[in-house]
PDB file of N, CA and C in Angstrom:
ATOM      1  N   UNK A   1     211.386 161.771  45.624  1.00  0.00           N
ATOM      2  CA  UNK A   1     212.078 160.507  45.523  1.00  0.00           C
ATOM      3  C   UNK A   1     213.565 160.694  45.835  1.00  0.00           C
ATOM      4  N   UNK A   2     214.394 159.945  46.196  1.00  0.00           N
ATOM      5  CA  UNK A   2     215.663 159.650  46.815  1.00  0.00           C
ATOM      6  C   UNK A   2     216.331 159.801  45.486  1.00  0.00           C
ATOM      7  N   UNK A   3     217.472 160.403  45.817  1.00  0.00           N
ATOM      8  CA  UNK A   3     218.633 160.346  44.596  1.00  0.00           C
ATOM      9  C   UNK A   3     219.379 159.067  44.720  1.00  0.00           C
ATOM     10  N   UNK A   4     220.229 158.927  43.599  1.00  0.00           N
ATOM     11  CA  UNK A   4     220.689 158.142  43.865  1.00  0.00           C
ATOM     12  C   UNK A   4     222.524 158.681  44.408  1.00  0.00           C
ATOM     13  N   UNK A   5     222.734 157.964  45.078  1.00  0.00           N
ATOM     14  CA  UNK A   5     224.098 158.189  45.833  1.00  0.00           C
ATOM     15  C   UNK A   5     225.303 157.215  45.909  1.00  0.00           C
ATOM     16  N   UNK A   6     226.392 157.625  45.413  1.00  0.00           N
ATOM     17  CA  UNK A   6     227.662 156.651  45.461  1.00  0.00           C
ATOM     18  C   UNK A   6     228.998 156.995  46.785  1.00  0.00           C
ATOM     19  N   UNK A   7     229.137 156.814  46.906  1.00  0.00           N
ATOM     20  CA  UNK A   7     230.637 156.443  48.022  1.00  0.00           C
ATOM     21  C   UNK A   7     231.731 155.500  47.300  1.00  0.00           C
ATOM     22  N   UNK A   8     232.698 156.072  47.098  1.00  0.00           N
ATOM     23  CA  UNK A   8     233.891 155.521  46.664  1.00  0.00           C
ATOM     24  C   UNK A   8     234.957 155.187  47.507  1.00  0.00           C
ATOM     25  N   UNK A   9     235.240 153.910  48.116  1.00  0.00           N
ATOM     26  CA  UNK A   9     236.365 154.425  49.256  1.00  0.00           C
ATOM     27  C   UNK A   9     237.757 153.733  49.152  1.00  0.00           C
ATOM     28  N   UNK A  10     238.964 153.535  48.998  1.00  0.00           N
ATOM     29  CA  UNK A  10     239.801 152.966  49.317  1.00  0.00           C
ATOM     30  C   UNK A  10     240.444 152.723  50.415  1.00  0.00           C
ATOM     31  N   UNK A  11     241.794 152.222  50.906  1.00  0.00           N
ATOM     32  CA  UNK A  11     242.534 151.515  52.010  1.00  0.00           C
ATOM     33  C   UNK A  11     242.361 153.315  52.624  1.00  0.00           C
ATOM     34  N   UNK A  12     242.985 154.038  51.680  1.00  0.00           N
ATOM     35  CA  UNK A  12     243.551 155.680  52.398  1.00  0.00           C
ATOM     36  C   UNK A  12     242.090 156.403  52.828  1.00  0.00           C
ATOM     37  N   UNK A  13     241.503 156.410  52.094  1.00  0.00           N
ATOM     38  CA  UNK A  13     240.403 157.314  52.211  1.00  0.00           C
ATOM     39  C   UNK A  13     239.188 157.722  51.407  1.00  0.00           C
ATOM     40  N   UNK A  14     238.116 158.211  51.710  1.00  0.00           N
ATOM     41  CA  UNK A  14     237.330 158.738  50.782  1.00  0.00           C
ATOM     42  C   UNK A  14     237.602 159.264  49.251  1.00  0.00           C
ATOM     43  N   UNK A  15     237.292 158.825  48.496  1.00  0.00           N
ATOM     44  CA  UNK A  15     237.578 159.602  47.083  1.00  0.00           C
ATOM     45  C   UNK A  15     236.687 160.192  46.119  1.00  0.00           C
ATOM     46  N   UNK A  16     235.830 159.704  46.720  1.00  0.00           N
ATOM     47  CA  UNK A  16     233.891 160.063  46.144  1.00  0.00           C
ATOM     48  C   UNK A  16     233.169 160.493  46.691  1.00  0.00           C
ATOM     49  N   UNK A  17     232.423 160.862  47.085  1.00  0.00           N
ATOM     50  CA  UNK A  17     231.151 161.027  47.941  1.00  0.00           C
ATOM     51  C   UNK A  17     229.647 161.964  47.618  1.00  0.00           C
ATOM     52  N   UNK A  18     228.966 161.010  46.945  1.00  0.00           N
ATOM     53  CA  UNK A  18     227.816 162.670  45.746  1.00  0.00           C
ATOM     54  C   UNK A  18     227.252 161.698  45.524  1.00  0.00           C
ATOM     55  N   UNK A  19     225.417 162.567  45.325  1.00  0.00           N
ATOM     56  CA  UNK A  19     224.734 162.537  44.203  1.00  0.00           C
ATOM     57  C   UNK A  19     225.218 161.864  43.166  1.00  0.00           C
ATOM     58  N   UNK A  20     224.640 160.736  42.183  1.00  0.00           N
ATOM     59  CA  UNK A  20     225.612 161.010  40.706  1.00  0.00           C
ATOM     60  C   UNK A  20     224.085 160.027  39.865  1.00  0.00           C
ATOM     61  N   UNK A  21     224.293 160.543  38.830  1.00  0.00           N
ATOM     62  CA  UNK A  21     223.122 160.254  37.847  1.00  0.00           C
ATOM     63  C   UNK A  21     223.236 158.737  37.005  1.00  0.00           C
ATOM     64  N   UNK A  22     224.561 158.061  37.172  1.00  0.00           N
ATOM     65  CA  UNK A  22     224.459 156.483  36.826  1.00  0.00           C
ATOM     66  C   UNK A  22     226.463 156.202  36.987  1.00  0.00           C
ATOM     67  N   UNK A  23     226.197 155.181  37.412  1.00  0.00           N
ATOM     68  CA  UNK A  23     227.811 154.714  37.632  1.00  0.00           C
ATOM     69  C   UNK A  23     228.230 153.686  36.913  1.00  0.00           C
ATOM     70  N   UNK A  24     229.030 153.280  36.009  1.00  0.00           N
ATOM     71  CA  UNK A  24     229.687 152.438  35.291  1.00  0.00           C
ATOM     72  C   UNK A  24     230.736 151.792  36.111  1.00  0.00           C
ATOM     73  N   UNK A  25     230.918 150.200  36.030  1.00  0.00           N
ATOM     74  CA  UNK A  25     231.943 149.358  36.678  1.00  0.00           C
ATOM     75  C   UNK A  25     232.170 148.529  35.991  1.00  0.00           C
ATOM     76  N   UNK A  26     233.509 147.686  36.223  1.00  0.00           N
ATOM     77  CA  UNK A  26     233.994 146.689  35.700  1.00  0.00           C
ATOM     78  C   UNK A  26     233.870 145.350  36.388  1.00  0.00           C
ATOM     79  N   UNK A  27     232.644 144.749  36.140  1.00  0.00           N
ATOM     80  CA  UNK A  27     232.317 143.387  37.197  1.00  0.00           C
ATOM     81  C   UNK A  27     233.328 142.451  36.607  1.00  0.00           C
ATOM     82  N   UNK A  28     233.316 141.385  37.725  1.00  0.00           N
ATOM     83  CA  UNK A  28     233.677 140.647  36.956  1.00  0.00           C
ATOM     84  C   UNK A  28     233.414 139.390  35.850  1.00  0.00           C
ATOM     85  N   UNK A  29     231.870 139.755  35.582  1.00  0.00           N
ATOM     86  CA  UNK A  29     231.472 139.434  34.257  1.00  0.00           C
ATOM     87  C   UNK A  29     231.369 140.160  33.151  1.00  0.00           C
ATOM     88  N   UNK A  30     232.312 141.521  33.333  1.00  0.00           N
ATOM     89  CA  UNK A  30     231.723 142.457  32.346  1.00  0.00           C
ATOM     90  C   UNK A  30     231.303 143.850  33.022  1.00  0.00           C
ATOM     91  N   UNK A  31     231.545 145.109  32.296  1.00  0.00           N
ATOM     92  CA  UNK A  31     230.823 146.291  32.607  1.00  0.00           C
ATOM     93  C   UNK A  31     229.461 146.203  32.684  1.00  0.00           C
ATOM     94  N   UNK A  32     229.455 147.201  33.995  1.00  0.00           N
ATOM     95  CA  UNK A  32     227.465 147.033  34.328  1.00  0.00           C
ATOM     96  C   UNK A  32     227.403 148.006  34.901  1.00  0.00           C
ATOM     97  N   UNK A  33     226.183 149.084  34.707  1.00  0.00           N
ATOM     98  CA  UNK A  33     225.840 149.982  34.390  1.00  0.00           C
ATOM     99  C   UNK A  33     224.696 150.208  35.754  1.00  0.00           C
ATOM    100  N   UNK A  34     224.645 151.639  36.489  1.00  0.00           N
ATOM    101  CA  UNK A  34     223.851 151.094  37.851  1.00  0.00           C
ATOM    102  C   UNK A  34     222.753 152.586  37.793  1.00  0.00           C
ATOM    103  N   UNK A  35     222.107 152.165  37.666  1.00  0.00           N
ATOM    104  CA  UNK A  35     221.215 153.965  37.803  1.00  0.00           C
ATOM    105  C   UNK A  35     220.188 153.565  38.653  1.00  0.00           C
ATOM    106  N   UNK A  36     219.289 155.047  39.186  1.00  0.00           N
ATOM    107  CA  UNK A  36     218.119 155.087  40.462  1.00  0.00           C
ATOM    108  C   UNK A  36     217.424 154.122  40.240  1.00  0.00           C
ATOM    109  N   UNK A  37     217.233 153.923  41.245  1.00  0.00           N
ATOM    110  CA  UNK A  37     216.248 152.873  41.190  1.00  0.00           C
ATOM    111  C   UNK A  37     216.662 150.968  41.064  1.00  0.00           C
ATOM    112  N   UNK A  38     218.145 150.799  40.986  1.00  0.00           N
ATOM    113  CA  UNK A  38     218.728 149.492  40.480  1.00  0.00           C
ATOM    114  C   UNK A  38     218.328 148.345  41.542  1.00  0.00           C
ATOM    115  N   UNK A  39     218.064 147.359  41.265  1.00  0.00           N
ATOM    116  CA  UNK A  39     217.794 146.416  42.183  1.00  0.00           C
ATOM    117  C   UNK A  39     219.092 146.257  43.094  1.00  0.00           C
ATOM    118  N   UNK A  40     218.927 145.498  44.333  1.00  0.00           N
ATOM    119  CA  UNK A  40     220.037 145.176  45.262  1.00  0.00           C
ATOM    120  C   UNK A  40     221.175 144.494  44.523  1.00  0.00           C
ATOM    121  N   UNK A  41     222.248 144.670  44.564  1.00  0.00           N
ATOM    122  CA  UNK A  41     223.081 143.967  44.122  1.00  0.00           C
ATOM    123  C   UNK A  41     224.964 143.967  44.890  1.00  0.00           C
ATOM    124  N   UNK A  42     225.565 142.852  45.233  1.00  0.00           N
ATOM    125  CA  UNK A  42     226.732 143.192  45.516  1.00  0.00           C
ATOM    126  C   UNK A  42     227.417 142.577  44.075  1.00  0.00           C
ATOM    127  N   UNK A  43     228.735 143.301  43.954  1.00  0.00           N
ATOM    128  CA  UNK A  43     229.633 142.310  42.890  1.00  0.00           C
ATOM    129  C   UNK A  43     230.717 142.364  43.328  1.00  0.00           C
ATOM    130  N   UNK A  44     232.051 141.639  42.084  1.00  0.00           N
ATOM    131  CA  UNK A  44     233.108 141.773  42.880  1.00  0.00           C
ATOM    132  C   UNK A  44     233.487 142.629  41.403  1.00  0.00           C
ATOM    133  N   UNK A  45     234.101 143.791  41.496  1.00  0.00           N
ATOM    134  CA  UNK A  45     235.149 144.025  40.998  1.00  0.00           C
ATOM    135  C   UNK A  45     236.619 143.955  40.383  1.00  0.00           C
ATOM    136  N   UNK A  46     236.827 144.044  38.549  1.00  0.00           N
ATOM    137  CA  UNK A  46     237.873 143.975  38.782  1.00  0.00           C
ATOM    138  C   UNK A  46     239.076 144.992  38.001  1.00  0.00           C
ATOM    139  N   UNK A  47     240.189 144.553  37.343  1.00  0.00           N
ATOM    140  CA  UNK A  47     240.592 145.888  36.686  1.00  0.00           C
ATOM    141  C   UNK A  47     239.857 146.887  35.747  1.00  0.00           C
ATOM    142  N   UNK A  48     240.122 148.073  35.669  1.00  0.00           N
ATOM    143  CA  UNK A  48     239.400 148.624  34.751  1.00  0.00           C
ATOM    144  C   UNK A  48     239.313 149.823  35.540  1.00  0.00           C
ATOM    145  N   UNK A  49     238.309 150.739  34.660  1.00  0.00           N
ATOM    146  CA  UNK A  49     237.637 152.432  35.088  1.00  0.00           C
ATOM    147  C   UNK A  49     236.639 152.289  35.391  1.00  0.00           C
ATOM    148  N   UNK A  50     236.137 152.960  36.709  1.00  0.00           N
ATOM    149  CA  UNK A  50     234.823 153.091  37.493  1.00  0.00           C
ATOM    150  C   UNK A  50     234.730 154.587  36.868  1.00  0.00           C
ATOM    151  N   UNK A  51     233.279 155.055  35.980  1.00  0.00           N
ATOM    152  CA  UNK A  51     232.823 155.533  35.285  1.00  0.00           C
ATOM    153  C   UNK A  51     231.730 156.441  36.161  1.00  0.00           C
ATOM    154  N   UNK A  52     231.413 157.741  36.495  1.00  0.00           N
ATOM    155  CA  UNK A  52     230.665 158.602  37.399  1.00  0.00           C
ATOM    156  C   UNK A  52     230.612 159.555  36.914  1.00  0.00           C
ATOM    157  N   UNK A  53     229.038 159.642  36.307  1.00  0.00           N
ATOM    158  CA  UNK A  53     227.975 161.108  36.224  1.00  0.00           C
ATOM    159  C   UNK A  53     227.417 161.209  36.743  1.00  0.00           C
ATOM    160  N   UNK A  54     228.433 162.649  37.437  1.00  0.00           N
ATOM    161  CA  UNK A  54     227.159 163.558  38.566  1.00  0.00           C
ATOM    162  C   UNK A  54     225.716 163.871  37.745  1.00  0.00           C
ATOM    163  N   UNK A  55     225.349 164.429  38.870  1.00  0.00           N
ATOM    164  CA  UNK A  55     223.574 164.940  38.570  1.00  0.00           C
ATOM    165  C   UNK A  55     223.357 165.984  37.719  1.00  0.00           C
ATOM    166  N   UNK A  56     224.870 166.707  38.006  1.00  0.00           N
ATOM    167  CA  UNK A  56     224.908 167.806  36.693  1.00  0.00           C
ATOM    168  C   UNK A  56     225.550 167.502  35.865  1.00  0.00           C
ATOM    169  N   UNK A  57     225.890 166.322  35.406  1.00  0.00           N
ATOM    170  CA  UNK A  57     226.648 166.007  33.906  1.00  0.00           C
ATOM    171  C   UNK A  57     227.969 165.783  34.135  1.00  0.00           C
ATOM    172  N   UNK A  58     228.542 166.342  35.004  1.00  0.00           N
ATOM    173  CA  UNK A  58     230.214 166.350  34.870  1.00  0.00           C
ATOM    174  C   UNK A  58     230.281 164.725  35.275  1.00  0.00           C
ATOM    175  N   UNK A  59     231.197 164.223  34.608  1.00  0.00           N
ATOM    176  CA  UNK A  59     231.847 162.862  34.469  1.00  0.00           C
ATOM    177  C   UNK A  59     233.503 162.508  34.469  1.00  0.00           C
ATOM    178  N   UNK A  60     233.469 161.542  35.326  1.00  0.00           N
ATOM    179  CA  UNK A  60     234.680 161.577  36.196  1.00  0.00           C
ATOM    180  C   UNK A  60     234.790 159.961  36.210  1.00  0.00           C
ATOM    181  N   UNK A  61     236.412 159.563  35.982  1.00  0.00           N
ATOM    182  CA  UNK A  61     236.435 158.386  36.228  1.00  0.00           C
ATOM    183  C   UNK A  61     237.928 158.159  37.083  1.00  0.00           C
ATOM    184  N   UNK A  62     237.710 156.631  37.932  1.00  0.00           N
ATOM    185  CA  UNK A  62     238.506 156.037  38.823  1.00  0.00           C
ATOM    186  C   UNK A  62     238.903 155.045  38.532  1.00  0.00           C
ATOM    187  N   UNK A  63     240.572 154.930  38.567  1.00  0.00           N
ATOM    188  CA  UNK A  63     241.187 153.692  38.292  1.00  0.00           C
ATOM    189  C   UNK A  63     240.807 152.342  39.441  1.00  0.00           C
ATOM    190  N   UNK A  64     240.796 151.284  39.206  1.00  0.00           N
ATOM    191  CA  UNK A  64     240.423 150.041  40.092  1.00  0.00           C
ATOM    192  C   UNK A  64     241.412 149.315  39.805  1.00  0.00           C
ATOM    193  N   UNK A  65     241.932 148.266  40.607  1.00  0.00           N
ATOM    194  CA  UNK A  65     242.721 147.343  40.109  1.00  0.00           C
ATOM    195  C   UNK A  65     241.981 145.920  41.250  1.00  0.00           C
ATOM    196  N   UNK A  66     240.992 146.561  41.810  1.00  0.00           N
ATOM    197  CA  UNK A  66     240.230 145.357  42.410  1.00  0.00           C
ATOM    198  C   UNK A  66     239.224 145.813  43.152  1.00  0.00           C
ATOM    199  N   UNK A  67     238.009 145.117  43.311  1.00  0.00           N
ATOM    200  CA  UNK A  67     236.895 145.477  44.633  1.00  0.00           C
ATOM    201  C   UNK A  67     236.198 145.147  44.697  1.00  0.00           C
ATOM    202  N   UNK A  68     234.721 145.481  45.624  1.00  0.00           N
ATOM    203  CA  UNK A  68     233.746 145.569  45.738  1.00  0.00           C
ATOM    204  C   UNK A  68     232.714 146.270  45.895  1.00  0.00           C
ATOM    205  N   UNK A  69     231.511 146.070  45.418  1.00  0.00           N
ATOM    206  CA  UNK A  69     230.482 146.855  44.812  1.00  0.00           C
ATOM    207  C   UNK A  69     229.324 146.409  45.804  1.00  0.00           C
ATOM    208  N   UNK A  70     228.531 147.205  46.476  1.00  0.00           N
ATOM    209  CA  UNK A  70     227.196 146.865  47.153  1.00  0.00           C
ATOM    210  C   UNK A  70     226.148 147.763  46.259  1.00  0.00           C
ATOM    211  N   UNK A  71     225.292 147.544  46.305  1.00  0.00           N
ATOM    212  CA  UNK A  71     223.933 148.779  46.046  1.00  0.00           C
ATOM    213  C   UNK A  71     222.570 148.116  46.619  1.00  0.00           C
ATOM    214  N   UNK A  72     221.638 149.023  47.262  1.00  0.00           N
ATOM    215  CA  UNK A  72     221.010 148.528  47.974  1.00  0.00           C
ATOM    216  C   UNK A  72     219.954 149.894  48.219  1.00  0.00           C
ATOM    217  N   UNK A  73     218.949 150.416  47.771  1.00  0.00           N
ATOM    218  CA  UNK A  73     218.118 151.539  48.529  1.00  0.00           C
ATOM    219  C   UNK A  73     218.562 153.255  47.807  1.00  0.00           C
ATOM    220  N   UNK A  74     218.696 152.873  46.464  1.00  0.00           N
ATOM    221  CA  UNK A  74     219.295 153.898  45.817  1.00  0.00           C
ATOM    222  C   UNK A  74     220.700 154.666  46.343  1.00  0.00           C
ATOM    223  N   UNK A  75     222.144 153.574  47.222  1.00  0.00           N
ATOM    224  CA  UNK A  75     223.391 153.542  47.707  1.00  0.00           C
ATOM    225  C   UNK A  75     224.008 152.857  47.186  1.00  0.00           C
ATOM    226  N   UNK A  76     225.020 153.566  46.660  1.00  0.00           N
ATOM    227  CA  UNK A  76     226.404 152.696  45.919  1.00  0.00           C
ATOM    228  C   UNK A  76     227.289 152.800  46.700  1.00  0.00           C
ATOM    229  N   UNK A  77     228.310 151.677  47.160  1.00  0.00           N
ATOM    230  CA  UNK A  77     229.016 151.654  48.033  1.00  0.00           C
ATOM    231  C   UNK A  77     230.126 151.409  47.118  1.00  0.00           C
ATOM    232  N   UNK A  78     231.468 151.274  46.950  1.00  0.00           N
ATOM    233  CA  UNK A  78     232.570 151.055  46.255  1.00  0.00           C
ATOM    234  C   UNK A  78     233.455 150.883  46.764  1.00  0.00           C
ATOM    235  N   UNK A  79     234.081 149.759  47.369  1.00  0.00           N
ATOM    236  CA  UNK A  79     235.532 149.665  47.702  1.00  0.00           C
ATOM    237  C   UNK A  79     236.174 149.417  47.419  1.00  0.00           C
ATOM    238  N   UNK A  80     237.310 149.943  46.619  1.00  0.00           N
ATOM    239  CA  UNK A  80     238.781 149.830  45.562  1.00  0.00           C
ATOM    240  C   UNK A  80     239.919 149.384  46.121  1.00  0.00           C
ATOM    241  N   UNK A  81     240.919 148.645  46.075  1.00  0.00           N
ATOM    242  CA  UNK A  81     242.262 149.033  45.655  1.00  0.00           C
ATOM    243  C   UNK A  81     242.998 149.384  44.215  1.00  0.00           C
ATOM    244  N   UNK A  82     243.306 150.657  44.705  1.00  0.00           N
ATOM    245  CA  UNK A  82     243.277 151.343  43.366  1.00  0.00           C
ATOM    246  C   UNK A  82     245.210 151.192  42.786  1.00  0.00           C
ATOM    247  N   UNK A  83     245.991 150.523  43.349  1.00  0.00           N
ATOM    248  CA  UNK A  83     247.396 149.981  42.489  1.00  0.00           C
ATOM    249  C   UNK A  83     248.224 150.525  43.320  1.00  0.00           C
ATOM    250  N   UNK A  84     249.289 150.736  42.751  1.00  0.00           N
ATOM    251  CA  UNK A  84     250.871 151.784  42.630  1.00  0.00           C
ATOM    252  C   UNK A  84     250.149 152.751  42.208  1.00  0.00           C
TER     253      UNK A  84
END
């Protein structure tokens, strides 16, 4: 079965790119939570910490100050502007 996979990208560049075992975001109805297998979904993003556990546990988080979110086929797509 397919892992699941995120891409993080901003205006500059790549900042993510892995495997990761469930991703936490700040929609803008609220934090929502995305693991294998998640149905299709785009959102919009807004302030807050984008939340990422790799496949081996290590957990890592990214400032947002706005974006958008696709997922679609066990692919997380993420596009930030991440501030000053």
């Amino acid at each position: 079965m397919e892992d699941l996979h995120c891409e993080i990208v901003t205006p500059e560049k790549v900042i993510y790119d892995a495997p990761v075992g469930l991703v936490t975001v700040p929609g803008d109805k609220g934090k929502f939570t995305l693991l294998k297998n998640h149905a299709p979904i785009i959102s919009v993003l807004t302030e807050g910490q984008i939340r990422v556990i790799g496949k081996t546990g290590h957990e890592q988080y990214f400032n947002c100050v706005s974006g958008v979110l696709e997922c679609e086929n066990n692919k997380i797509t993420i596009l930030i502007h991440k501030g000053a």
